[in-house]
PDB file of N, CA and C in Angstrom:
ATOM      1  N   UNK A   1    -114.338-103.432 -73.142  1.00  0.00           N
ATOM      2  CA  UNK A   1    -114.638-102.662 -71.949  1.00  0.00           C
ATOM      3  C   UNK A   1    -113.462-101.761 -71.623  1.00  0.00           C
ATOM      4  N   UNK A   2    -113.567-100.329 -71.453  1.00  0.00           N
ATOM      5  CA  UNK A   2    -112.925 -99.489 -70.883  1.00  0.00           C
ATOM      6  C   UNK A   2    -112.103-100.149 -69.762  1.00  0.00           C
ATOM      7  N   UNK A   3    -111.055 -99.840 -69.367  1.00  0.00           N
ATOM      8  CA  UNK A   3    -110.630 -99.700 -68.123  1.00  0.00           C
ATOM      9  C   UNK A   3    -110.984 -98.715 -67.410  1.00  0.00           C
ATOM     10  N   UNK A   4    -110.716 -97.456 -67.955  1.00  0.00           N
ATOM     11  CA  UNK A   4    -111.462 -96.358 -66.998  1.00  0.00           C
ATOM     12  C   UNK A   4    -112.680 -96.805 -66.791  1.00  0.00           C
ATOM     13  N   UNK A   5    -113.693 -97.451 -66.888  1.00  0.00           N
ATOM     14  CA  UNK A   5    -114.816 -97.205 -66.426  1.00  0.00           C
ATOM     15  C   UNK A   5    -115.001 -98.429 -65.121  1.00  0.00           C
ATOM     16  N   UNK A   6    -113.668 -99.053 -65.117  1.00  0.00           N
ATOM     17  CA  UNK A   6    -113.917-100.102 -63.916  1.00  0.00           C
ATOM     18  C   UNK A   6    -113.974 -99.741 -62.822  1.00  0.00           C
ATOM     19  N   UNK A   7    -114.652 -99.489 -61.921  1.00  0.00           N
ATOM     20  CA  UNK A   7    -114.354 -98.655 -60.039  1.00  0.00           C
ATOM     21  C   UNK A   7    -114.246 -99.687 -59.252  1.00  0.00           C
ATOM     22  N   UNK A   8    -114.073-101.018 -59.565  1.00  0.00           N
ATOM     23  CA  UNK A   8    -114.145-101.751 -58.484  1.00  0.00           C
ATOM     24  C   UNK A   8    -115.328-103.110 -57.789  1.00  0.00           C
ATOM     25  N   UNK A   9    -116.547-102.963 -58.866  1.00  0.00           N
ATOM     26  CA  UNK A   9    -117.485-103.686 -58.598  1.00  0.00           C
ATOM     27  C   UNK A   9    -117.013-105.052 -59.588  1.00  0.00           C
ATOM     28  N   UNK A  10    -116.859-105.935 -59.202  1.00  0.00           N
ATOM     29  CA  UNK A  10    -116.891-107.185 -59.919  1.00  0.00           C
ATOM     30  C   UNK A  10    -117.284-107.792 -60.345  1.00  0.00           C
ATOM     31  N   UNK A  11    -118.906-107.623 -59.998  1.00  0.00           N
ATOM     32  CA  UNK A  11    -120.542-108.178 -60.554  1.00  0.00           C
ATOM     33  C   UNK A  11    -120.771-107.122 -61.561  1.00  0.00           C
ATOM     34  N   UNK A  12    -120.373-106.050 -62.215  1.00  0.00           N
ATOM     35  CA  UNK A  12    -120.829-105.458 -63.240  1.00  0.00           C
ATOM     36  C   UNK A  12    -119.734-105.848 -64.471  1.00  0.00           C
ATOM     37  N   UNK A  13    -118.625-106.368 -64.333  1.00  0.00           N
ATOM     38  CA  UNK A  13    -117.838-107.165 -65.372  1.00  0.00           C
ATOM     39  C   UNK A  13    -118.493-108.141 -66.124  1.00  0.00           C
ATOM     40  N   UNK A  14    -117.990-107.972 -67.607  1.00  0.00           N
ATOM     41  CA  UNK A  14    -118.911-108.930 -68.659  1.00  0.00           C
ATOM     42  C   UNK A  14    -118.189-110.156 -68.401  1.00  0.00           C
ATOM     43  N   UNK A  15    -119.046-111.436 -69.179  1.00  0.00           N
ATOM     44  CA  UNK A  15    -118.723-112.850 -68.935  1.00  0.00           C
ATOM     45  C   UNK A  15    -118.866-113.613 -70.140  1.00  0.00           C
ATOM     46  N   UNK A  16    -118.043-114.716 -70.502  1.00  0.00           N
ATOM     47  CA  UNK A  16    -118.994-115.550 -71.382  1.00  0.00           C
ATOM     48  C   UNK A  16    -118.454-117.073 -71.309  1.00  0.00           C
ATOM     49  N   UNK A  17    -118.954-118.287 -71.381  1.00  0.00           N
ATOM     50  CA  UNK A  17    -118.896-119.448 -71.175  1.00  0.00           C
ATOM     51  C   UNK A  17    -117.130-119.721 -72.033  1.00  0.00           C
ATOM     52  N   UNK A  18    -116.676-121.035 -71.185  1.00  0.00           N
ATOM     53  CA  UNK A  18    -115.576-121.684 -72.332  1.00  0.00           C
ATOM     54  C   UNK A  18    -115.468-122.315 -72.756  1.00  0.00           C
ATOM     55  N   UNK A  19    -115.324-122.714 -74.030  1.00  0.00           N
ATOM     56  CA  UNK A  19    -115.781-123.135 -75.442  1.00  0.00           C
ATOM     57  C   UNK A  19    -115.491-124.561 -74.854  1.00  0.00           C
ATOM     58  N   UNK A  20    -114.631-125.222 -74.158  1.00  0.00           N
ATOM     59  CA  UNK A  20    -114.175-126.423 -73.790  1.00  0.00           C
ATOM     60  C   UNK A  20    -115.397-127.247 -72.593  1.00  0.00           C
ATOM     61  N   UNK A  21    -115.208-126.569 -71.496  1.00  0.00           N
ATOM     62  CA  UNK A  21    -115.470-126.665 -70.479  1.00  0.00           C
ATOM     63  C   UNK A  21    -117.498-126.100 -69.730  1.00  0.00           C
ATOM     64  N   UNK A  22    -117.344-124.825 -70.414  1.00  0.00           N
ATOM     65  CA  UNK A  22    -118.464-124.390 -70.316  1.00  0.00           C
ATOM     66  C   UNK A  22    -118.490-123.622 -69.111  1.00  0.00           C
ATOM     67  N   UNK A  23    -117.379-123.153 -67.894  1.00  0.00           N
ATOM     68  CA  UNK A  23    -117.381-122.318 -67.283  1.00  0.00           C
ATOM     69  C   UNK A  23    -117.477-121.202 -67.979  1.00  0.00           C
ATOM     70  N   UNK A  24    -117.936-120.384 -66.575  1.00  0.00           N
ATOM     71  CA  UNK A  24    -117.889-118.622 -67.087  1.00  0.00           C
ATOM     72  C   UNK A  24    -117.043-118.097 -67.122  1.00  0.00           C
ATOM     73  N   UNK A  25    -116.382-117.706 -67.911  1.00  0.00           N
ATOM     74  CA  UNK A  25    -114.986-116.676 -66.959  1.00  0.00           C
ATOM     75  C   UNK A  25    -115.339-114.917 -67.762  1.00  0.00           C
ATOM     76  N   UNK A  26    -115.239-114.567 -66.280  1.00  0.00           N
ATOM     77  CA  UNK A  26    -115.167-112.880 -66.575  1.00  0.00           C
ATOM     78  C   UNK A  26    -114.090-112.408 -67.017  1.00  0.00           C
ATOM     79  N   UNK A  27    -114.591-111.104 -67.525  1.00  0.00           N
ATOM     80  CA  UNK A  27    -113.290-110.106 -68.003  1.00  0.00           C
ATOM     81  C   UNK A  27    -112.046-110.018 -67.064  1.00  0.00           C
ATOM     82  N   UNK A  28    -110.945-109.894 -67.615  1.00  0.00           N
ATOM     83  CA  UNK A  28    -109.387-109.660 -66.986  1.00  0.00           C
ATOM     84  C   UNK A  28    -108.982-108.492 -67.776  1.00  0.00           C
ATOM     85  N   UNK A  29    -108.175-107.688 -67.303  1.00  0.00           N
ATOM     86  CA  UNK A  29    -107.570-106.618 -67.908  1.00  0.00           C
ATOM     87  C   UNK A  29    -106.586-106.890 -68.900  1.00  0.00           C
ATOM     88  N   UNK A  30    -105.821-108.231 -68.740  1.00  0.00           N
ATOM     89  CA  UNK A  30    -105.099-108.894 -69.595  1.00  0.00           C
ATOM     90  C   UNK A  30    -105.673-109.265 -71.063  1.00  0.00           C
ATOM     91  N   UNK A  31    -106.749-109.248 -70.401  1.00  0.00           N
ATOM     92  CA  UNK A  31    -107.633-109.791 -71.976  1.00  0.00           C
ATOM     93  C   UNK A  31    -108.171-108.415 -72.128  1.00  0.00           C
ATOM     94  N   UNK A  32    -108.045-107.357 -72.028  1.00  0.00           N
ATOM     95  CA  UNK A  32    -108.695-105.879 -72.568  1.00  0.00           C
ATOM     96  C   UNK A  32    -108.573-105.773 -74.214  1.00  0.00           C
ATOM     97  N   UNK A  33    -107.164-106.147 -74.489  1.00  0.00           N
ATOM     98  CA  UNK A  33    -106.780-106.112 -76.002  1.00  0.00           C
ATOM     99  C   UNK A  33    -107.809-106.917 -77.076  1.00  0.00           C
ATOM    100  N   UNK A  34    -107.924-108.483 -76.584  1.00  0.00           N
ATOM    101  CA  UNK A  34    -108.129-109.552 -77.251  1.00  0.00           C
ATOM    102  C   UNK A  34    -109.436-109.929 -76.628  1.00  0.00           C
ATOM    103  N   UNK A  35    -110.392-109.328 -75.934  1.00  0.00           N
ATOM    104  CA  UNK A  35    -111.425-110.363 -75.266  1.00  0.00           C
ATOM    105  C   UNK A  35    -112.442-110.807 -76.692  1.00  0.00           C
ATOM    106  N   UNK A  36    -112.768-110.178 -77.210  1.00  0.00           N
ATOM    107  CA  UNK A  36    -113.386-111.101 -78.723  1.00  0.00           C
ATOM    108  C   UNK A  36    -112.712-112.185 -78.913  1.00  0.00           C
ATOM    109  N   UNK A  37    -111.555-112.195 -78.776  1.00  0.00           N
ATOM    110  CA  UNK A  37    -110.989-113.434 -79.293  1.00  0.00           C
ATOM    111  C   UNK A  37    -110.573-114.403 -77.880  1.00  0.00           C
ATOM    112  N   UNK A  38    -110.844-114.241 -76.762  1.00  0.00           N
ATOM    113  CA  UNK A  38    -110.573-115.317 -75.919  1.00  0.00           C
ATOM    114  C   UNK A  38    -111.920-116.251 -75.889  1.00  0.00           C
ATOM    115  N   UNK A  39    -111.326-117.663 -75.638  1.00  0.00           N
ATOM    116  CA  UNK A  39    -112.321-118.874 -75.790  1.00  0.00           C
ATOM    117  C   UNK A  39    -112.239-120.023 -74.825  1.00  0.00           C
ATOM    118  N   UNK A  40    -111.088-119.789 -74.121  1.00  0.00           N
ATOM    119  CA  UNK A  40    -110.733-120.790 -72.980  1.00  0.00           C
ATOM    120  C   UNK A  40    -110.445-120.298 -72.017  1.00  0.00           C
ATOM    121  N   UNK A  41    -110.911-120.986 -70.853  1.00  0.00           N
ATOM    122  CA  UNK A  41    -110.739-119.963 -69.271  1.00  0.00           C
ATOM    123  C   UNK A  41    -109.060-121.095 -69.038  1.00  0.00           C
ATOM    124  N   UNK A  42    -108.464-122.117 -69.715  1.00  0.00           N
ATOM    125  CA  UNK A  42    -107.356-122.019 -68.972  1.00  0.00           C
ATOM    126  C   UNK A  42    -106.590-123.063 -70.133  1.00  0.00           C
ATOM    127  N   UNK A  43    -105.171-123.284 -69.579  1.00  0.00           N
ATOM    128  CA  UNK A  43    -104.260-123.536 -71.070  1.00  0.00           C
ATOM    129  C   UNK A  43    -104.466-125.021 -71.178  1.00  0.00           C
ATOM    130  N   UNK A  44    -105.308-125.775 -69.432  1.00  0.00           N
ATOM    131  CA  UNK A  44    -105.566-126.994 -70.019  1.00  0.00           C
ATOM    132  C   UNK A  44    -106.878-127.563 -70.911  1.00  0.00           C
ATOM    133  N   UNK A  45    -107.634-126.635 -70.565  1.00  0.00           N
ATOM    134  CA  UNK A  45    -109.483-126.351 -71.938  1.00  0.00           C
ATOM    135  C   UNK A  45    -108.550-126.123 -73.144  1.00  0.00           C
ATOM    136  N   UNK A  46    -107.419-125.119 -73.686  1.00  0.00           N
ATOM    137  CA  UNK A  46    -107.084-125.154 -75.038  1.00  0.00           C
ATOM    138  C   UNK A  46    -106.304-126.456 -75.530  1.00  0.00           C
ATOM    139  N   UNK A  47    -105.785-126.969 -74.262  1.00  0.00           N
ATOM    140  CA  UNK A  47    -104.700-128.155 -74.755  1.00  0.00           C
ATOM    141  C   UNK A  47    -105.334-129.381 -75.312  1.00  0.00           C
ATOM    142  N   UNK A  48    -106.466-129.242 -74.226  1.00  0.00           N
ATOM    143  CA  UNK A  48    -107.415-130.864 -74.415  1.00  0.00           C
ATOM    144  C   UNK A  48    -108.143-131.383 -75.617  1.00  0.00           C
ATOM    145  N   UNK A  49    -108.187-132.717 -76.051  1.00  0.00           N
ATOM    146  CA  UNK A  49    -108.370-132.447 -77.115  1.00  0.00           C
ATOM    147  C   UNK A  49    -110.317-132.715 -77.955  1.00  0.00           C
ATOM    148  N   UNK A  50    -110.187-131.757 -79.106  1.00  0.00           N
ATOM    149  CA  UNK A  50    -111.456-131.176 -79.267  1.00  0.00           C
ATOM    150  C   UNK A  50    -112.171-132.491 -79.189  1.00  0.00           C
ATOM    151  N   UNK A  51    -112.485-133.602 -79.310  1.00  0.00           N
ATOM    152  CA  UNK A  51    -113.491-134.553 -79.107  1.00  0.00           C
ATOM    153  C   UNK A  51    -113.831-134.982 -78.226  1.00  0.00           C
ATOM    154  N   UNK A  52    -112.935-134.183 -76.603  1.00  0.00           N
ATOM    155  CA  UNK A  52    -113.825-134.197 -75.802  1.00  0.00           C
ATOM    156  C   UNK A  52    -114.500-133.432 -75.228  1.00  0.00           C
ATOM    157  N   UNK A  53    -114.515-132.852 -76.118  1.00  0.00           N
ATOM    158  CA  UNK A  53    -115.822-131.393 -75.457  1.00  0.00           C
ATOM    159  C   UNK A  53    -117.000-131.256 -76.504  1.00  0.00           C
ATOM    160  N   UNK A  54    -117.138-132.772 -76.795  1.00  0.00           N
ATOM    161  CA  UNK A  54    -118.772-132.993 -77.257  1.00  0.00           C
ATOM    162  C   UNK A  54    -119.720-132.893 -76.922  1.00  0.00           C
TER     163      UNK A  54
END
């Protein structure tokens, strides 16, 4: 997603579940570079470990 094309609405930002947890987390500008590759909404979903997110 562009940055220029953001004006301010927050409900038109893309989303997708986390691979751990299964929250949504929307786009961040931080993640503009890498959002294909983000998978966890936080460093304790990446820390935890994978057999419990069966």
């Amino acid at each position: 997603m562009p940055a220029a094309t953001f004006k301010g609405n927050k409900q038109s930002l893309p989303s997708k579940p986390c691979v751990a947890c299964g929250r949504a987390m929307a786009w961040r500008k931080c993640w503009a570079k890498n959002w294909a590759e983000v998978k966890y909404c936080s460093d304790a979903c990446r820390q935890a470990p994978k057999a419990k997110h069966a």
